[in-house]
PDB file of N, CA and C in Angstrom:
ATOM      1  N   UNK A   1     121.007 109.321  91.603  1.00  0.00           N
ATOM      2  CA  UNK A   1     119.905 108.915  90.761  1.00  0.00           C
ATOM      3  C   UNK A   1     118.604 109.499  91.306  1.00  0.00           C
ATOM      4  N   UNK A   2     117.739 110.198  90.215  1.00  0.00           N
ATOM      5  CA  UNK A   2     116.218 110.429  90.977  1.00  0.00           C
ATOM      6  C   UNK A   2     115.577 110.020  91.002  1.00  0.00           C
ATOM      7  N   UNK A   3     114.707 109.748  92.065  1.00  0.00           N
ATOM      8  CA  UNK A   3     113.372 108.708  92.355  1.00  0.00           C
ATOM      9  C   UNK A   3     112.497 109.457  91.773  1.00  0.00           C
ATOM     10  N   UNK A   4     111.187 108.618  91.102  1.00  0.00           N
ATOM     11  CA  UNK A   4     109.780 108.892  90.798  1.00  0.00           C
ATOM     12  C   UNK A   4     109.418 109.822  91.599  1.00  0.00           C
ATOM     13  N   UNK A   5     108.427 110.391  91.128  1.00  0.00           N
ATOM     14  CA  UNK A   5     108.004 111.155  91.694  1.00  0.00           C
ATOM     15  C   UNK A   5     106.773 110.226  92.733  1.00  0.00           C
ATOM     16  N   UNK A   6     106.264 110.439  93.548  1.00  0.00           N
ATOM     17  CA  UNK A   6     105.313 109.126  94.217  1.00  0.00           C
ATOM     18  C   UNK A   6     103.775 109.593  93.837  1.00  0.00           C
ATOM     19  N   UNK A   7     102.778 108.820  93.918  1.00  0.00           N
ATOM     20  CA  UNK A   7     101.369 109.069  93.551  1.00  0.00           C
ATOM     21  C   UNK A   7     100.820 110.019  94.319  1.00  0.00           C
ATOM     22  N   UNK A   8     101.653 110.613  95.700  1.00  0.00           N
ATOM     23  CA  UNK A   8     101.113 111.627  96.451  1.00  0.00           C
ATOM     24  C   UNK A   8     101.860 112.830  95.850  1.00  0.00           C
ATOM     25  N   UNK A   9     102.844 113.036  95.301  1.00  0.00           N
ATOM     26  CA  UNK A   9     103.532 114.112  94.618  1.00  0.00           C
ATOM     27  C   UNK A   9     102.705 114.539  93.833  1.00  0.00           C
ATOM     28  N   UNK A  10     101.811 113.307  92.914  1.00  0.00           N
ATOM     29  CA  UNK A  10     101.271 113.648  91.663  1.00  0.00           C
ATOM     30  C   UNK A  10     100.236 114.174  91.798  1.00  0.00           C
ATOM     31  N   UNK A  11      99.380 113.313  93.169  1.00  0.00           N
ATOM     32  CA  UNK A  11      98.312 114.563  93.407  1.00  0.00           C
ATOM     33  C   UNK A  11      98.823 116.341  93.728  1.00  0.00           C
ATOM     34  N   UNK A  12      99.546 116.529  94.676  1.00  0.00           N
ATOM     35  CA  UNK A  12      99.993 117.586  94.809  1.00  0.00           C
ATOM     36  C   UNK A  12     100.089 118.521  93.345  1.00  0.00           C
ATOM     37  N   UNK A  13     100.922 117.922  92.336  1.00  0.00           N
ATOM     38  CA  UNK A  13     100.762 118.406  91.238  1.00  0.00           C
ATOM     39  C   UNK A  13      99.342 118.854  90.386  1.00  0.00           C
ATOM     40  N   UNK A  14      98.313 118.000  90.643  1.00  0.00           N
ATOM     41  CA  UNK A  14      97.498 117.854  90.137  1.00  0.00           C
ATOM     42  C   UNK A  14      96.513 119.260  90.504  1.00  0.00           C
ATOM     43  N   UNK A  15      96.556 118.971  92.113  1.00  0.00           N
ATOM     44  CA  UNK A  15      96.159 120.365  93.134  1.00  0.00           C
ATOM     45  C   UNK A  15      96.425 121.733  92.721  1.00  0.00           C
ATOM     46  N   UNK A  16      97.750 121.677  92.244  1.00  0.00           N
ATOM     47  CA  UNK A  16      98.120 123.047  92.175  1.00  0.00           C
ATOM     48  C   UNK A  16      97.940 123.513  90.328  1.00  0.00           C
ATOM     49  N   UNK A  17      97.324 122.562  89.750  1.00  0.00           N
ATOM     50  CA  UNK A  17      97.122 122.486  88.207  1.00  0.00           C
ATOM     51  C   UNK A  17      95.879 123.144  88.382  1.00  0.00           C
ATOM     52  N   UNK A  18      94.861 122.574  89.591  1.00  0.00           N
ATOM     53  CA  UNK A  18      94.049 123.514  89.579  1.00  0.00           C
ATOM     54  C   UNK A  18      93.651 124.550  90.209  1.00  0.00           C
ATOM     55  N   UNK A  19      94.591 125.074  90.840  1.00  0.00           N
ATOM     56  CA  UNK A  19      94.754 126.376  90.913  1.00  0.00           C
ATOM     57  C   UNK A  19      94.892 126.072  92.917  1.00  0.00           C
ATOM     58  N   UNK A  20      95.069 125.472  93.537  1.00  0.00           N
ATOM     59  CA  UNK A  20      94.837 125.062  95.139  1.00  0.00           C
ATOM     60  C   UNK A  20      96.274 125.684  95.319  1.00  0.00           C
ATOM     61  N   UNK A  21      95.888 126.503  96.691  1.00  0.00           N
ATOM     62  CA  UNK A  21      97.022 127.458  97.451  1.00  0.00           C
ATOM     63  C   UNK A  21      97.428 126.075  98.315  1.00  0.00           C
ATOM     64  N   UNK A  22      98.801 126.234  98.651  1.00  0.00           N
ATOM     65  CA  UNK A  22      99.697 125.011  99.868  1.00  0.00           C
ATOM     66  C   UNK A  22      98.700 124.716 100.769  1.00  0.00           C
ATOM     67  N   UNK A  23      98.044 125.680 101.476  1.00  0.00           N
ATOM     68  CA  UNK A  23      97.168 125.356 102.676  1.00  0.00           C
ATOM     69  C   UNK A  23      96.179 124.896 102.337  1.00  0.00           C
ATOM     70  N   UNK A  24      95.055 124.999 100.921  1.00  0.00           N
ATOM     71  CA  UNK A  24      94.005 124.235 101.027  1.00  0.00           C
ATOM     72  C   UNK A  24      94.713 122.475 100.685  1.00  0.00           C
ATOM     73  N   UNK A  25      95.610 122.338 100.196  1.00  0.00           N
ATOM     74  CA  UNK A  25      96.832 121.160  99.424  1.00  0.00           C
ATOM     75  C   UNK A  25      97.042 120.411 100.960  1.00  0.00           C
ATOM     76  N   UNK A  26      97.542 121.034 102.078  1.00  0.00           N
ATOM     77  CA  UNK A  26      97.881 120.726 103.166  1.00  0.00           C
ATOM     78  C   UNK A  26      96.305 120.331 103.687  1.00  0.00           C
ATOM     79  N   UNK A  27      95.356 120.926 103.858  1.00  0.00           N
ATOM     80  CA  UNK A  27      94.026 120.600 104.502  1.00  0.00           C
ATOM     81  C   UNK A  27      94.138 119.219 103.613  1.00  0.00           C
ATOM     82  N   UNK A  28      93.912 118.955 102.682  1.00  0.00           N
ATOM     83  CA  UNK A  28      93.806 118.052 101.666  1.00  0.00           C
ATOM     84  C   UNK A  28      94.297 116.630 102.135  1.00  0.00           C
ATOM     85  N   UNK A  29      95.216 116.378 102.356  1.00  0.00           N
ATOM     86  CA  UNK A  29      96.960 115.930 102.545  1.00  0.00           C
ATOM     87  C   UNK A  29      96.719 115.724 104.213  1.00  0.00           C
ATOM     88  N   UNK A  30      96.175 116.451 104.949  1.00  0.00           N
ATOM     89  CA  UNK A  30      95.804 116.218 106.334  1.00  0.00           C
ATOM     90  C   UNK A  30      97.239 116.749 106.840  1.00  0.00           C
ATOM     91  N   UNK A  31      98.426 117.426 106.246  1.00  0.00           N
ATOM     92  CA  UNK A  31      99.765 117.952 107.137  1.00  0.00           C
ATOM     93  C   UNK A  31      99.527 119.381 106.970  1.00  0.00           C
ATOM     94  N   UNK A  32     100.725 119.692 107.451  1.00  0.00           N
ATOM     95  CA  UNK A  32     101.249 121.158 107.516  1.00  0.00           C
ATOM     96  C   UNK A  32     101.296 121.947 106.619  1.00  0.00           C
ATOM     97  N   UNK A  33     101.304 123.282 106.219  1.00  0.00           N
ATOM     98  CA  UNK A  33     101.120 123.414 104.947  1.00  0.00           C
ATOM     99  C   UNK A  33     102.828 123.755 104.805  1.00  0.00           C
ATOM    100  N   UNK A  34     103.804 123.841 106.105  1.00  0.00           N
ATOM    101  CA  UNK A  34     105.181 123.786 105.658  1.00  0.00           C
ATOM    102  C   UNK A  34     105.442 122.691 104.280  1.00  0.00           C
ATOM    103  N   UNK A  35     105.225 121.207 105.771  1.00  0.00           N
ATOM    104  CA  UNK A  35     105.330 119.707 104.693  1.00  0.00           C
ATOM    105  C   UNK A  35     104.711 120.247 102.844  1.00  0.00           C
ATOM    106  N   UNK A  36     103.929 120.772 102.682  1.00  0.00           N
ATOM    107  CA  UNK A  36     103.538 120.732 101.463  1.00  0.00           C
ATOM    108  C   UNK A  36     104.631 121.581 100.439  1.00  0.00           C
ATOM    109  N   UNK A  37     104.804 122.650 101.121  1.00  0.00           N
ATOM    110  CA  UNK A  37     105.707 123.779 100.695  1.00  0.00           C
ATOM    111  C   UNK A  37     107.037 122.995 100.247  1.00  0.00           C
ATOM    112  N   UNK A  38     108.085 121.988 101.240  1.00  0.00           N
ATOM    113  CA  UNK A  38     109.041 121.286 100.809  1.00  0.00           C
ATOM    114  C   UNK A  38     108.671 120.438 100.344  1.00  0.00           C
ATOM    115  N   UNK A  39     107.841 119.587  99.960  1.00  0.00           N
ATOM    116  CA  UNK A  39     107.357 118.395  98.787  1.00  0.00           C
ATOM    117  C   UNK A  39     107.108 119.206  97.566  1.00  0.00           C
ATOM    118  N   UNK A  40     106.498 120.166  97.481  1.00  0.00           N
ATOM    119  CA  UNK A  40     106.574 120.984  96.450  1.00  0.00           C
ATOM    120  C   UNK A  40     108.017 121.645  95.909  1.00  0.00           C
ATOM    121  N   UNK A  41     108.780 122.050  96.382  1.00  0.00           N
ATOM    122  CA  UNK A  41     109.926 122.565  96.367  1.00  0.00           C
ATOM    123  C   UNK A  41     110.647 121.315  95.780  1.00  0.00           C
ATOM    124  N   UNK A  42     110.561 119.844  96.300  1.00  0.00           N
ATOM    125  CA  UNK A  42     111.392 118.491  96.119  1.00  0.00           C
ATOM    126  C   UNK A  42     110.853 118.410  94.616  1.00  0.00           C
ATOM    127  N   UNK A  43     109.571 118.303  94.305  1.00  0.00           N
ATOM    128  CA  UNK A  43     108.843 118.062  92.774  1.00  0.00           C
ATOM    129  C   UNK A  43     109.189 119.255  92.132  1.00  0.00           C
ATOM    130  N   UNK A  44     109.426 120.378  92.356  1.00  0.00           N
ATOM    131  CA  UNK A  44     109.963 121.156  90.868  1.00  0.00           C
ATOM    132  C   UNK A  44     111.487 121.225  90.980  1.00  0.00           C
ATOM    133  N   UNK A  45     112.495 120.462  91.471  1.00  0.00           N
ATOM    134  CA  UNK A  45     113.731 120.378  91.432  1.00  0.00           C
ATOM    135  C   UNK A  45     113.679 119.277  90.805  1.00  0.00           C
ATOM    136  N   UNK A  46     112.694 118.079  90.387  1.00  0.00           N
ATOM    137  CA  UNK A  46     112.795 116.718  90.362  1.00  0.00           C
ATOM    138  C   UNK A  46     112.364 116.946  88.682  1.00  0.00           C
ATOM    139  N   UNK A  47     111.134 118.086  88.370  1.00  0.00           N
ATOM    140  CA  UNK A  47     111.497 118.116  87.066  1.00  0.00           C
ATOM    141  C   UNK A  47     111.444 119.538  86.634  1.00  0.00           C
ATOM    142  N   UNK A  48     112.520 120.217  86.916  1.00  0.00           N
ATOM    143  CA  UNK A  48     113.385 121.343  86.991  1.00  0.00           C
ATOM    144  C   UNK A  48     112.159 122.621  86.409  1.00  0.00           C
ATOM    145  N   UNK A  49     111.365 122.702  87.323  1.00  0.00           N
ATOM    146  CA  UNK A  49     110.218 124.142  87.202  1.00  0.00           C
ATOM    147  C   UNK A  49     111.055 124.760  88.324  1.00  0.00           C
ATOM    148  N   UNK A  50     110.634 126.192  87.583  1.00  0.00           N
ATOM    149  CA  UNK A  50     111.131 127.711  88.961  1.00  0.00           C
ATOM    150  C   UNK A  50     109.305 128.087  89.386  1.00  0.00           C
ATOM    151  N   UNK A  51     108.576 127.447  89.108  1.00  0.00           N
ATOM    152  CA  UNK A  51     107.546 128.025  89.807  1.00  0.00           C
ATOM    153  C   UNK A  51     106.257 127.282  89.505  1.00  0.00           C
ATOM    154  N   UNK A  52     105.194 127.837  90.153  1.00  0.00           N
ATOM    155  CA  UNK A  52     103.898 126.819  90.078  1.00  0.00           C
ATOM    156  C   UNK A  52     103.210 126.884  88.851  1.00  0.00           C
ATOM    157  N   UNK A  53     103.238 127.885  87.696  1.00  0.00           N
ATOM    158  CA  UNK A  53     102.582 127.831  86.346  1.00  0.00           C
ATOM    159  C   UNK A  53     103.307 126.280  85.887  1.00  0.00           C
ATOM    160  N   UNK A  54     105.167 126.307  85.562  1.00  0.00           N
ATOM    161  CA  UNK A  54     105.828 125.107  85.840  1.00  0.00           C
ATOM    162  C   UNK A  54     105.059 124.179  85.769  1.00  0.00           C
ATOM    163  N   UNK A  55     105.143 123.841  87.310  1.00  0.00           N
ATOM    164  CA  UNK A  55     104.441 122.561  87.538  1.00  0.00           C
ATOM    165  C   UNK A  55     103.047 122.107  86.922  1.00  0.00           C
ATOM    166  N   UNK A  56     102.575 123.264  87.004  1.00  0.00           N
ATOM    167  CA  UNK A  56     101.159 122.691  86.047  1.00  0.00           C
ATOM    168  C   UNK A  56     101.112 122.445  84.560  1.00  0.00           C
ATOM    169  N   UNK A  57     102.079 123.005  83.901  1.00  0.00           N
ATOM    170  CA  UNK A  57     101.830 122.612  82.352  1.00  0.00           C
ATOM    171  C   UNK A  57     102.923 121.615  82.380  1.00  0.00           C
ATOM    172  N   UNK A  58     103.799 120.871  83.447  1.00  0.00           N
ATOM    173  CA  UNK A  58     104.410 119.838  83.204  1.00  0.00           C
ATOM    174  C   UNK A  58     103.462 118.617  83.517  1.00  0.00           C
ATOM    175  N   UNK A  59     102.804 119.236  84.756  1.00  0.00           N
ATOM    176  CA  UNK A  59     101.722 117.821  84.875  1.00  0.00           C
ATOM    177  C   UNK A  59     100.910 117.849  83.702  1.00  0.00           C
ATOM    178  N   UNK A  60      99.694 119.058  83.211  1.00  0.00           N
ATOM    179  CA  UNK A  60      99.120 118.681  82.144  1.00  0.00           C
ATOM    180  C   UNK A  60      99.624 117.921  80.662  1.00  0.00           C
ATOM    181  N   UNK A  61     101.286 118.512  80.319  1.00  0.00           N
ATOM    182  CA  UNK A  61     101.937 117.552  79.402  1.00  0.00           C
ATOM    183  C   UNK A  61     101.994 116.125  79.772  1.00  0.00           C
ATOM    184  N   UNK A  62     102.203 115.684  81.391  1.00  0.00           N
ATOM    185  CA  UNK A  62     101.945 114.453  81.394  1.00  0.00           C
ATOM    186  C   UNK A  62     101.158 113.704  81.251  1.00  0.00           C
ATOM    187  N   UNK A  63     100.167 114.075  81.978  1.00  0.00           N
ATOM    188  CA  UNK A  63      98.589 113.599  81.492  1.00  0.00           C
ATOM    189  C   UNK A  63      97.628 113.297  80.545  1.00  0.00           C
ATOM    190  N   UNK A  64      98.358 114.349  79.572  1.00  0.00           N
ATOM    191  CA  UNK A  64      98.221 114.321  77.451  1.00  0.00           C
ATOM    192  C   UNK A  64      98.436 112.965  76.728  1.00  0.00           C
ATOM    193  N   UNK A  65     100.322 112.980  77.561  1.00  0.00           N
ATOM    194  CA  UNK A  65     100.994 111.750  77.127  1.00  0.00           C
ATOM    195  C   UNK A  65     100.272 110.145  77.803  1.00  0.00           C
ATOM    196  N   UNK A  66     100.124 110.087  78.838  1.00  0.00           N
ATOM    197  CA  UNK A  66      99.587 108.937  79.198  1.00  0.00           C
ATOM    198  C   UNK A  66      97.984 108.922  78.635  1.00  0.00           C
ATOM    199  N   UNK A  67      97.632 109.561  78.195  1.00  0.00           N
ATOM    200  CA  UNK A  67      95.829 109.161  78.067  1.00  0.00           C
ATOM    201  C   UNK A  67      95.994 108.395  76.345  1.00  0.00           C
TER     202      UNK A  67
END
């Protein structure tokens, strides 16, 4: 079964919607910019993106839907 994504995933998502490379995401986040790289990697397997355009028009579809 897959877990939510968590409210720190969503920022991450949010980060890279606007355009933020892993390392400024990691400065952000206060870790590694590895850690960011596999949390990122965990969130587009979780809602099946091959890459970071992906992730951003899945977060912006989400964000549409909830407002």
């Amino acid at each position: 079964m897959k877990r939510d994504l968590t409210s720190e995933d969503l920022r991450i998502c949010a980060w890279v919607t606007e355009g933020k490379q892993n390392k400024q995401i990691a400065n952000h986040l206060g870790v590694s910019e590895d850690v960011v790289t596999q949390r990122l990697k965990m969130i587009m397997r979780h809602i099946d993106a091959s890459n970071r355009a992906m992730v951003a028009a899945w977060y912006v579809r989400r964000t549409e839907v909830r407002q």
